[in-house]
Protein backbone atom coordinates (compact mmCIF):
# COMPACT_ATOMS: atom_id res chain seq x y z
CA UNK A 1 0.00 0.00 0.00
CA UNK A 2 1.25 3.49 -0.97
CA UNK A 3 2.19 5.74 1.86
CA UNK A 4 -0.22 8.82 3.01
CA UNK A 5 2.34 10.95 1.70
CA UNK A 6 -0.43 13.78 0.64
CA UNK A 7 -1.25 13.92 4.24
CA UNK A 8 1.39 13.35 6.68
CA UNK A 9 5.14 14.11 6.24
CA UNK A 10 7.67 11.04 4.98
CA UNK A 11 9.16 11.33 9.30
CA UNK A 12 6.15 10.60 10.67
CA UNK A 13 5.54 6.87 11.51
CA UNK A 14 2.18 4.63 11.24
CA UNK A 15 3.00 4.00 14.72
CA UNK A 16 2.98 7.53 15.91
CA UNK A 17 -0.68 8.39 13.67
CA UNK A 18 -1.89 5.27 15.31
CA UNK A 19 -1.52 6.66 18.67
CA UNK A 20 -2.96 9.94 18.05
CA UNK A 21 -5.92 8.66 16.81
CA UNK A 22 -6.52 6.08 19.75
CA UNK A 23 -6.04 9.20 21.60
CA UNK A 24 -8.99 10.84 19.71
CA UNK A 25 -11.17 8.32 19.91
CA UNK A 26 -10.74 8.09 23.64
CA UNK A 27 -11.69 11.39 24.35
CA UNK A 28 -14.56 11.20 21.59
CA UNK A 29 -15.80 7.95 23.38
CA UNK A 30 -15.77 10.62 26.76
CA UNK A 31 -17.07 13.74 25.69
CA UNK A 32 -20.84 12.70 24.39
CA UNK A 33 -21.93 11.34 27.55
CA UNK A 34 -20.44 14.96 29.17
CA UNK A 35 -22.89 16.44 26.59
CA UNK A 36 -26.13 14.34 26.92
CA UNK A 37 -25.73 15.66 30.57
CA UNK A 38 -27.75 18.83 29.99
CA UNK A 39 -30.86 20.06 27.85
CA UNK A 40 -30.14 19.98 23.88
CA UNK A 41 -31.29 23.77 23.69
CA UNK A 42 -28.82 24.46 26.69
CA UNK A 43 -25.96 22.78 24.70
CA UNK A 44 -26.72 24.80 21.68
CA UNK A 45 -26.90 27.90 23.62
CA UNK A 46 -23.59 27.11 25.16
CA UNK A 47 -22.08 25.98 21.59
CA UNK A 48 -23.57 29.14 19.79
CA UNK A 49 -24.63 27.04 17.44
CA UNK A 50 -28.00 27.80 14.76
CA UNK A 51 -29.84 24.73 13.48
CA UNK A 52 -31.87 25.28 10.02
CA UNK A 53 -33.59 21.14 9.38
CA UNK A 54 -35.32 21.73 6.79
CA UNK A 55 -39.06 21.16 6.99
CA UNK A 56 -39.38 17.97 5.18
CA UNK A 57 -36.73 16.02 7.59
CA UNK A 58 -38.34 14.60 10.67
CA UNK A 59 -36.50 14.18 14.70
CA UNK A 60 -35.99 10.60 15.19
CA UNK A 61 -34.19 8.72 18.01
CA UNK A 62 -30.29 8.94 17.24
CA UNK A 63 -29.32 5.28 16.39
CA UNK A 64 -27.85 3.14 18.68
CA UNK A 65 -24.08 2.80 17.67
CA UNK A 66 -20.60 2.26 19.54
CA UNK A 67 -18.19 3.75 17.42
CA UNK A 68 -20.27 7.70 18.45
CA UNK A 69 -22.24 9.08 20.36
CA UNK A 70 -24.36 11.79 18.31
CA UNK A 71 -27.09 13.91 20.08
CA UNK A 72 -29.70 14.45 17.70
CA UNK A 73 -30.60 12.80 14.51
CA UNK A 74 -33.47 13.78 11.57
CA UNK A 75 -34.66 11.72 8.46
CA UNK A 76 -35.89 13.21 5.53
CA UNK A 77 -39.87 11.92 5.26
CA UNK A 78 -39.52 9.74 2.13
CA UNK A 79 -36.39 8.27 3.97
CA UNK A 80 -33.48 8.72 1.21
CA UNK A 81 -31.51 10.63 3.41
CA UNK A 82 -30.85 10.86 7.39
CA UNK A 83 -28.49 13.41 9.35
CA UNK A 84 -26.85 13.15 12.66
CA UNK A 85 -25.52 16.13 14.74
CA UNK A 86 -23.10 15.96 18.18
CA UNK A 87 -21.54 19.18 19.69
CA UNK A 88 -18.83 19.45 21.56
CA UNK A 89 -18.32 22.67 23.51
CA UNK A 90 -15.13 23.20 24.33
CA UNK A 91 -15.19 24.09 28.31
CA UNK A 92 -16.91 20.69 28.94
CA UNK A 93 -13.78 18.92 27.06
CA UNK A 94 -11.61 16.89 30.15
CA UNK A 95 -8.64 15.03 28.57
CA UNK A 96 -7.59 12.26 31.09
CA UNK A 97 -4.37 12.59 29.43
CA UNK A 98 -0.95 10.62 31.83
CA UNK A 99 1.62 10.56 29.15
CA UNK A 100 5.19 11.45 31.49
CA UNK A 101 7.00 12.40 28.12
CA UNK A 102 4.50 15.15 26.86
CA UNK A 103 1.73 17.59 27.77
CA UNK A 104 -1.31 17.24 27.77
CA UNK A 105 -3.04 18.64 24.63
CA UNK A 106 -5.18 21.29 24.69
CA UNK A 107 -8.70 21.03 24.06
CA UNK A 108 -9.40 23.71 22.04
CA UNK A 109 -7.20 22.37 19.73
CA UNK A 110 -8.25 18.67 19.47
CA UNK A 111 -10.63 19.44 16.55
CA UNK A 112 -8.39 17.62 13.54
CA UNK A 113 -7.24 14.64 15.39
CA UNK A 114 -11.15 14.46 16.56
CA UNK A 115 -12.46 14.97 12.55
CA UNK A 116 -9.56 12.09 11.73
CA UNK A 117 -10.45 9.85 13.98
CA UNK A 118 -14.37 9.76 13.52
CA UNK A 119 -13.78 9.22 9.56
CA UNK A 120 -11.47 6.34 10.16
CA UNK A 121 -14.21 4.53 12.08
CA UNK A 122 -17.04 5.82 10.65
CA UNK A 123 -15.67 4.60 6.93
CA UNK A 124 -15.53 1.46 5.13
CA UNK A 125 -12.51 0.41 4.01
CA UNK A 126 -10.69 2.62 1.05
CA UNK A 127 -9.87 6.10 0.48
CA UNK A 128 -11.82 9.02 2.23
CA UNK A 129 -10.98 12.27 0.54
CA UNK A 130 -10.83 15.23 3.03
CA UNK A 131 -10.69 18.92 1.71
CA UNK A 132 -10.21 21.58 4.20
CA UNK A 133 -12.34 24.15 3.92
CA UNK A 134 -10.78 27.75 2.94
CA UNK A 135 -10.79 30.17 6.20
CA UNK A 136 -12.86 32.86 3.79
CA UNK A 137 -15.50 30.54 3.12
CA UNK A 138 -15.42 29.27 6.73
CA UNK A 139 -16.14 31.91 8.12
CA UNK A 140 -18.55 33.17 5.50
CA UNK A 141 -20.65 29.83 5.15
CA UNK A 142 -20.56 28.40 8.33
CA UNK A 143 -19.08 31.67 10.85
CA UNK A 144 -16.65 29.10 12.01
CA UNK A 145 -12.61 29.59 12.59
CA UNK A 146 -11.91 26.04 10.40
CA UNK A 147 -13.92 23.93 8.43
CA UNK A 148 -13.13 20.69 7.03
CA UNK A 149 -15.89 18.09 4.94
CA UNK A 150 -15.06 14.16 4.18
CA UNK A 151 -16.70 11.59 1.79
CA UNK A 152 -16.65 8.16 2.37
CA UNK A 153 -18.59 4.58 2.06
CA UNK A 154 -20.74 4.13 5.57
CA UNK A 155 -19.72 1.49 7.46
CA UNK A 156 -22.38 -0.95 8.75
CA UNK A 157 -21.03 -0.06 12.36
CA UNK A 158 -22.72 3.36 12.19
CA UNK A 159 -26.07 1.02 12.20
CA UNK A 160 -27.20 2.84 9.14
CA UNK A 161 -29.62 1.82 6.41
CA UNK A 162 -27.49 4.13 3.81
CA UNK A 163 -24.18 3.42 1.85
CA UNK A 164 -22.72 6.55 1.69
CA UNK A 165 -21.36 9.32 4.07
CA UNK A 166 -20.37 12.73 4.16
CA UNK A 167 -19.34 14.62 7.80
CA UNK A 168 -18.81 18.18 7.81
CA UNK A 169 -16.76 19.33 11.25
CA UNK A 170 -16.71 22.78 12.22
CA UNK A 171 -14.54 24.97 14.97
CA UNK A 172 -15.36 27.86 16.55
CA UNK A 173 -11.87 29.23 18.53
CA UNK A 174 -12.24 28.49 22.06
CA UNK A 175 -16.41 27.69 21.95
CA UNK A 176 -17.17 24.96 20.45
CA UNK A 177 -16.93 22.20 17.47
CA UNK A 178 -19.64 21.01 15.78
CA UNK A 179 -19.79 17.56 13.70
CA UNK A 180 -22.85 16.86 10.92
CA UNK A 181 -23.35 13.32 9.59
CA UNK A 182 -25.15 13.05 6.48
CA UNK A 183 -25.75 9.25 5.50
CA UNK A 184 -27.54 8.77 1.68
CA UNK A 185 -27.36 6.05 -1.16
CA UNK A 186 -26.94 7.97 -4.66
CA UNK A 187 -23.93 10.47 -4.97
CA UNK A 188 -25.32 11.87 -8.22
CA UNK A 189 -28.76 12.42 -7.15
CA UNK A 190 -27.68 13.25 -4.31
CA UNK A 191 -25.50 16.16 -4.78
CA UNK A 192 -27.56 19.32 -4.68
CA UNK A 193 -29.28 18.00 -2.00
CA UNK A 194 -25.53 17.16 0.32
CA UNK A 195 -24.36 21.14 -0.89
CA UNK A 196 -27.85 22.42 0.65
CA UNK A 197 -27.66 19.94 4.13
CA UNK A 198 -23.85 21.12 5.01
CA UNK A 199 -25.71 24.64 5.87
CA UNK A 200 -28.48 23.44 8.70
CA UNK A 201 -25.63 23.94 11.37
CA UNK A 202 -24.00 27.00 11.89
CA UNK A 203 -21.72 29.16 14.81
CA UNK A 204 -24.63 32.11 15.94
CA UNK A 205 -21.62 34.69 16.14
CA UNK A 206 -18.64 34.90 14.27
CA UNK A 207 -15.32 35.72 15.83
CA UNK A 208 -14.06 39.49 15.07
CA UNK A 209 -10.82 38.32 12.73
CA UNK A 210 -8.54 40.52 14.72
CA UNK A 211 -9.56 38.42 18.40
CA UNK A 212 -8.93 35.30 16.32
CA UNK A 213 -5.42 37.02 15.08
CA UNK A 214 -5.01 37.71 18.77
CA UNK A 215 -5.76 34.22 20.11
CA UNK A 216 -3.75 32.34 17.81
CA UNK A 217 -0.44 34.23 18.57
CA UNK A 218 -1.00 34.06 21.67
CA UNK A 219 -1.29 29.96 21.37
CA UNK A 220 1.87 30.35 19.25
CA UNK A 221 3.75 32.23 22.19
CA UNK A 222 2.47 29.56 24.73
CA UNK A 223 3.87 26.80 22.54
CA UNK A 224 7.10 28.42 21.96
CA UNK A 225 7.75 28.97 25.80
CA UNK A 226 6.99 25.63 26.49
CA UNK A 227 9.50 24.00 23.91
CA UNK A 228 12.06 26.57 25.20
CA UNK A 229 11.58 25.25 28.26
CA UNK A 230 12.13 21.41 27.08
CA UNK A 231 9.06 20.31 25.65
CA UNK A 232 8.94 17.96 23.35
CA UNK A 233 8.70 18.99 19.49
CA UNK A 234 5.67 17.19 17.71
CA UNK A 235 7.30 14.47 15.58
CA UNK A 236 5.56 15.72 12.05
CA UNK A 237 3.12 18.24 10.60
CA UNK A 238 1.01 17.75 7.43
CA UNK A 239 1.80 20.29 4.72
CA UNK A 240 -0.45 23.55 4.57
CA UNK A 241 -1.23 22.90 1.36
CA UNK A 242 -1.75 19.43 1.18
CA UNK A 243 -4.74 17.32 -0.34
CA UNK A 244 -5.88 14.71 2.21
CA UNK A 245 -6.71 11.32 1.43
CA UNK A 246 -6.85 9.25 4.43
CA UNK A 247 -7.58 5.21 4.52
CA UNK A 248 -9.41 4.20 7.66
CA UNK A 249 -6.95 1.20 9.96
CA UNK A 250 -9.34 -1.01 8.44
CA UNK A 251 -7.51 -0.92 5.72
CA UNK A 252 -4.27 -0.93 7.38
CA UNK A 253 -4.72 -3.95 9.79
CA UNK A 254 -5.90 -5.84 6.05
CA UNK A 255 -2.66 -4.90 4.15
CA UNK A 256 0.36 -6.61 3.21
CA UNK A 257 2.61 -4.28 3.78
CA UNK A 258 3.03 -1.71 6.21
């Protein structure tokens, strides 16, 4: 199997990406019972988040599943598509985190390894493209500080009657992320349908560019301080610029070679 070169630097080892996501998915198999804890309007409130379903999808009871835990869930009437919504503020995010060698990461910026690891379990085996979402349109579309939308075959495991997936996750700077499951059958039919859908969630407010300017050198200072002081470097960093294909460790435990 070719390398993830598009995606993570030629340094970084399958052993290292492995750990990161189990590391995810720990804290994503955490943080939705923190969430169910309080009222759904209380958690949007808290999440500044806007919901727009439109008026021919329907509230049903969010599928039983153990790879996530998703708060709400709607199917459209004549059933073709369903969508499934979790939110994860970001003050309600404890990392039981006891690695001696390194810090524990910071919640507010656990958003891509979070987004990574729900694709690789929420995927059947093969490629997933990922496309991040330019911070212009971000902001613009969804009034969040990152965006980022995936495309893969559903696994079964998501206890889902449809074959195809598409999760859009959003970040708002030190609030909240936000992560919409769409789940359909027909990509071509489909598609003006999926472009309309990635717009019923939404941040309420959008952050002032210069206090998101402000908070992200400030992050840079704080990590700078703490290397000078002997932390440890991470080991690799995917390329701005790069176009993300990911394969889900499905497909890794399956392959040949490594």
């Amino acid at each position: 199997m070719m390398p993830v070169r598009d995606v993570i630097r030629k340094g970084c080892t399958d052993l290292l990406a492995l750990l990161v996501t189990a590391l995810a998915l720990s804290i994503a198999a955490v943080l939705p019972t923190v969430a169910q804890a309080v009222d759904f309007a209380k958690l949007l409130k808290e999440a500044d988040v806007v919901l727009e379903i439109p008026a021919d999808f329907e509230e049903i009871p969010v599928p039983e599943t153990e790879v996530f835990s998703f708060e709400k869930a709607w199917r459209k009437k004549d059933g073709s598509v369903e969508i499934r919504l979790a939110l994860r503020p970001i003050r309600r995010m404890v990392i039981d985190y006891s690695d001696p060698h390194s810090s524990a990461p910071d919640p507010n910026d656990m958003y891509p390894l979070m987004f990574t690891a729900m694709i690789g379990q929420f995927a059947r085996q093969g490629e997933m493209p990922v496309r991040d979402i330019p911070r212009d349109l971000a902001r613009r579309t969804f009034r969040a500080d990152w965006a980022s939308l995936a495309m893969f075959g559903a696994d079964p495991a998501l206890n889902t009657r449809h074959r195809e997936g598409m999760l859009l996750a959003l970040h708002k700077n030190r609030t909240a992320d936000a992560y919409l499951l769409i789940l359909y059958d027909d990509p071509d039919h489909s598609r003006k349908l999926l472009k309309e859908l990635v717009k019923v969630v939404r941040f309420r407010e959008l952050t002032p560019l210069e206090v998101l300017e402000k908070q992200e050198e400030e992050a840079r200072k704080a990590k700078e301080a703490y290397l000078k002081e002997g932390g440890d470097q991470p080991q690799c960093d995917p390329p701005l610029d790069a176009k993300q294909v990911h394969r889900t460790e499905k497909d890794l435990d399956q392959s040949p070679e490594k």
